[in-house]
N, C-alpha and C. Protein backbone atom coordinates (compact mmCIF):
# COMPACT_ATOMS: atom_id res chain seq x y z
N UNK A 1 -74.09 25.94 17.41
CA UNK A 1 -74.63 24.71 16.91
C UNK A 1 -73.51 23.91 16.26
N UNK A 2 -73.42 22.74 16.61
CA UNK A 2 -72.36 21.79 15.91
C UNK A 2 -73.04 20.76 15.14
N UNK A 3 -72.81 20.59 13.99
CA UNK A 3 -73.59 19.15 12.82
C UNK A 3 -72.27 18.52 12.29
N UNK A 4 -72.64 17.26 12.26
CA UNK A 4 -71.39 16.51 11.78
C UNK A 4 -71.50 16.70 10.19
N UNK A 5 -70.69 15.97 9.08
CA UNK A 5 -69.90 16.46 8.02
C UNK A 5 -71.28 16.08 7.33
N UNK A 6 -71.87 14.86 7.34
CA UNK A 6 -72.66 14.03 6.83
C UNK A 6 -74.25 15.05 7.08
N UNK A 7 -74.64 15.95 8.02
CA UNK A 7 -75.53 16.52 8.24
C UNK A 7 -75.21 18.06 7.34
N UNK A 8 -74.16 18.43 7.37
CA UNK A 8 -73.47 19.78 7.01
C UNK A 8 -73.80 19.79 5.05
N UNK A 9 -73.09 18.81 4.83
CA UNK A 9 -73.44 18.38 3.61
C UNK A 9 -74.96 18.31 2.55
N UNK A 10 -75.72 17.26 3.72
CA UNK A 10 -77.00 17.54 3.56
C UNK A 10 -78.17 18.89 3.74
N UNK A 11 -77.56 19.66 4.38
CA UNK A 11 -78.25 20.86 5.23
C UNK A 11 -77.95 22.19 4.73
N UNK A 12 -76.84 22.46 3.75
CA UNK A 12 -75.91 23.35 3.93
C UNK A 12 -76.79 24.66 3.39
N UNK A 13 -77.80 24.51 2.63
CA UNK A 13 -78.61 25.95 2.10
C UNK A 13 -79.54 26.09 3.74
N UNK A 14 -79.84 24.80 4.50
CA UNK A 14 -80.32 25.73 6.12
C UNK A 14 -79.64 26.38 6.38
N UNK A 15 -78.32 26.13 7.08
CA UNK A 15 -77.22 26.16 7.51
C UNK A 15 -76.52 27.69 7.16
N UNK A 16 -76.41 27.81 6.11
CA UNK A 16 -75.65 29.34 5.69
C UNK A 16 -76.89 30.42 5.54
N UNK A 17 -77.84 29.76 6.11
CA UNK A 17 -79.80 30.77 6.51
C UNK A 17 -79.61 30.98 8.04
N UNK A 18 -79.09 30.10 8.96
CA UNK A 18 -78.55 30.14 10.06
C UNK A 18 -77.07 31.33 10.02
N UNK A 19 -76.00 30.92 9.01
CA UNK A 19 -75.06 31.68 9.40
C UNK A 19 -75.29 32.95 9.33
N UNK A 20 -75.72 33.28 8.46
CA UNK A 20 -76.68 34.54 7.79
C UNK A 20 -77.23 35.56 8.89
N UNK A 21 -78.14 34.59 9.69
CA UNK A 21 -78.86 35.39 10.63
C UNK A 21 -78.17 35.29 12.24
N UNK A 22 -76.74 35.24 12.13
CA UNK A 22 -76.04 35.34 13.37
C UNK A 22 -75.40 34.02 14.22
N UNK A 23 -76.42 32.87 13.71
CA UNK A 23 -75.43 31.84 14.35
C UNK A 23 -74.45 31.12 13.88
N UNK A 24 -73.68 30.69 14.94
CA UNK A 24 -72.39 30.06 14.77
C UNK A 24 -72.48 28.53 14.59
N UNK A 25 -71.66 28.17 13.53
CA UNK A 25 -72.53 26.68 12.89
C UNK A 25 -70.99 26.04 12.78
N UNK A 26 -70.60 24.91 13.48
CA UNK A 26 -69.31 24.29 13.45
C UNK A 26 -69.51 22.88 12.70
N UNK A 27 -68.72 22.47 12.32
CA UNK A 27 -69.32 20.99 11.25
C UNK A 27 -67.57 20.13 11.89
N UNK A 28 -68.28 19.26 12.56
CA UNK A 28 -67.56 18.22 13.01
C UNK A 28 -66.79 16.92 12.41
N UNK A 29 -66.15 15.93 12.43
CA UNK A 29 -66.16 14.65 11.93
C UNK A 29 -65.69 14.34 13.05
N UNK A 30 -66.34 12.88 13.25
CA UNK A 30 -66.43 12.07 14.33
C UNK A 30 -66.53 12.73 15.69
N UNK A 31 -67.24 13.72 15.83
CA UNK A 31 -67.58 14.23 17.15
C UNK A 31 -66.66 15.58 17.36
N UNK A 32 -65.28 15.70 16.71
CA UNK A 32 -64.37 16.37 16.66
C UNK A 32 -64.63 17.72 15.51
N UNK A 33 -64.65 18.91 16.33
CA UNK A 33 -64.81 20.26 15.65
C UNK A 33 -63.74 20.31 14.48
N UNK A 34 -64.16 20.82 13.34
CA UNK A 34 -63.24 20.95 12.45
C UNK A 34 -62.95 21.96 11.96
N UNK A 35 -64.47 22.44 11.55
CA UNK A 35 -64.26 23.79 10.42
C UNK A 35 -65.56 24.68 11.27
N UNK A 36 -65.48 25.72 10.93
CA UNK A 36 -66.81 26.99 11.22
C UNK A 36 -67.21 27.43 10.25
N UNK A 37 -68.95 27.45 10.03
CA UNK A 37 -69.12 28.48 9.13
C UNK A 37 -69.35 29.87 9.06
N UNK A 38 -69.11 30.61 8.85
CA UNK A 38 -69.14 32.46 9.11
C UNK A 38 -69.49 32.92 8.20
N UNK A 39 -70.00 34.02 7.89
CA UNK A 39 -70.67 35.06 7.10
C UNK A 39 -69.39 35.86 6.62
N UNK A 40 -69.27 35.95 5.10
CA UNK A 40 -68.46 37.00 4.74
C UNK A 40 -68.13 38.40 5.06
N UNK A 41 -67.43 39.02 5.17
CA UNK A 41 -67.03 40.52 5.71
C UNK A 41 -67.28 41.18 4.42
N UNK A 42 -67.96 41.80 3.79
CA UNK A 42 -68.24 42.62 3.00
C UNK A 42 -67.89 43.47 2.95
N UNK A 43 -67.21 44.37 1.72
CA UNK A 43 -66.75 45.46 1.59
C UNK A 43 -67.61 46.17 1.17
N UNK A 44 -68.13 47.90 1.18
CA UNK A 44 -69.25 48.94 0.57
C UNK A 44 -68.75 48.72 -0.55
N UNK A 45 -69.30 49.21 -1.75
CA UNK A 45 -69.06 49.27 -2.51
C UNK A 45 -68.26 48.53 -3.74
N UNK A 46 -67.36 48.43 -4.53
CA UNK A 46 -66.99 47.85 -5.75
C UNK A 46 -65.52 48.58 -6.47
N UNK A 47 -64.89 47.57 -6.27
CA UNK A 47 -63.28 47.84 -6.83
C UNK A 47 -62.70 48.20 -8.21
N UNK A 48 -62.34 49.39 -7.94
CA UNK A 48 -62.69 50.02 -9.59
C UNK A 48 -60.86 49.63 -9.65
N UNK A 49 -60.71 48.76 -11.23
CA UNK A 49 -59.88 48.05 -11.56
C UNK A 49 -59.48 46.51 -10.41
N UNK A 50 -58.54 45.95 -11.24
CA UNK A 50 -58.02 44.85 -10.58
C UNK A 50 -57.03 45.40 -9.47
N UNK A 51 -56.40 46.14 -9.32
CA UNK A 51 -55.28 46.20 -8.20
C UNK A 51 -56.22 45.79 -6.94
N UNK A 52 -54.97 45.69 -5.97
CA UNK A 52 -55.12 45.16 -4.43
C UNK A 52 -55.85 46.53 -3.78
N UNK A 53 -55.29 47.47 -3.90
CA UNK A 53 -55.35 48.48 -2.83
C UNK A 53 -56.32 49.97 -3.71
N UNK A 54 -56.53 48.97 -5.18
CA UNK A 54 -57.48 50.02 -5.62
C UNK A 54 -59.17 50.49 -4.77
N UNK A 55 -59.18 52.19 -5.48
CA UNK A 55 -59.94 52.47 -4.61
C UNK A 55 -62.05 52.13 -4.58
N UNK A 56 -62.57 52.14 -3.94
CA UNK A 56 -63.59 51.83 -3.86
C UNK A 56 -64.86 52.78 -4.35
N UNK A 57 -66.06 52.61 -5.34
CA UNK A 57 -66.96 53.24 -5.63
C UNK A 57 -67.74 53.00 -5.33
N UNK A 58 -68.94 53.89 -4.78
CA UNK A 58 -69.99 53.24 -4.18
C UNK A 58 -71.11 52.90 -5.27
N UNK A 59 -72.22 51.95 -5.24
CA UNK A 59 -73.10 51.75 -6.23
C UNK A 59 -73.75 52.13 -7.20
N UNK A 60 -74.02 53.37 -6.44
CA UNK A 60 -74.97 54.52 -7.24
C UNK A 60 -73.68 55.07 -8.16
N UNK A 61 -72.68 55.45 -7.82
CA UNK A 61 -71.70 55.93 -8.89
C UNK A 61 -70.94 55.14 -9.31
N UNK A 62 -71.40 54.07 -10.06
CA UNK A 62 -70.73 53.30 -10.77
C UNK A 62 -70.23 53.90 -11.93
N UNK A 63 -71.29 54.37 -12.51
CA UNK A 63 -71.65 54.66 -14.15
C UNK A 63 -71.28 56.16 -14.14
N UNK A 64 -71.12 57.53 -13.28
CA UNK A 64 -70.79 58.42 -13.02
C UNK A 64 -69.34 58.67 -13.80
N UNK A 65 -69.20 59.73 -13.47
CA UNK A 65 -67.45 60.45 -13.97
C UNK A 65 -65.97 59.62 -12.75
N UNK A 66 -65.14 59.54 -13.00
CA UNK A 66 -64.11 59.25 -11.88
C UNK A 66 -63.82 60.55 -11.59
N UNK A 67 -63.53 60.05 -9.88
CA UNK A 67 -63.15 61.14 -9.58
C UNK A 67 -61.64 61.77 -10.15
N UNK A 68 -61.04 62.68 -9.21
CA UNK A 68 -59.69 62.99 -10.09
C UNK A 68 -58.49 61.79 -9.56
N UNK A 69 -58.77 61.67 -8.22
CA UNK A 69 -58.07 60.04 -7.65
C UNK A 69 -58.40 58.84 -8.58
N UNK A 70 -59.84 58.83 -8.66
CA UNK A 70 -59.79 57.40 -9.35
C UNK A 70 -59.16 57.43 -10.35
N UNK A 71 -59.05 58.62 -11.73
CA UNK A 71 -58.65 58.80 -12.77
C UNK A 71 -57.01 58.94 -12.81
N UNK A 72 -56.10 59.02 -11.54
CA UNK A 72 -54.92 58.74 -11.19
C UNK A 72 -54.69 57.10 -11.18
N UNK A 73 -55.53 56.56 -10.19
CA UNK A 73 -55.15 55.15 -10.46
C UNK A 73 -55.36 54.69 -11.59
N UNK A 74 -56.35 55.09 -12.51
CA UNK A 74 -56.61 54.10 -13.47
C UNK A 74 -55.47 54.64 -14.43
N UNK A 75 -55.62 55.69 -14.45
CA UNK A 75 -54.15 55.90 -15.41
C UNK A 75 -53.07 55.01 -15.28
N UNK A 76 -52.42 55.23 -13.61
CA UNK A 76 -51.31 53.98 -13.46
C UNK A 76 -51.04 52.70 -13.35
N UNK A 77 -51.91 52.08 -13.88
CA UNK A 77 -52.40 50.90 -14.08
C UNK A 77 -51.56 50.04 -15.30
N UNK A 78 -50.70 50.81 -15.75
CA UNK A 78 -50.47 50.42 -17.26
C UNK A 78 -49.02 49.55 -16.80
């Protein structure tokens, strides 16, 4: 589906209900494709500390013990 900027604008809580459920939604100006909208890539779970490459906990063990890895990274964190 392609909507120009002026429709995209107006529409955009349809629109990301559309991206949501699989379609591909392009937003034009002057007839000319510009941008796409896409659905985020989601990661499982939740990034225990700020680092880049820190490791991941899943939901239910948020509030749980770290493991002995996690309790390595968070140590080196300093």
């Amino acid at each position: 589906m392609q909507v120009n900027v002026h429709e995209a604008k107006t529409q955009l809580s349809r629109l990301l209900e559309l991206v949501e459920s699989g379609e591909k939604v392009i937003i034009a100006r002057q007839g000319q494709p510009v941008a796409e909208l896409v659905p985020v890539k989601r990661r499982k779970g939740l990034p225990l500390g700020i680092a880049k490459d820190a490791p991941l906990v899943s939901d239910g063990d948020w509030w749980g013990p770290l493991t002995d890895e996690e309790m390595e990274v968070w140590l080196a964190q300093d």
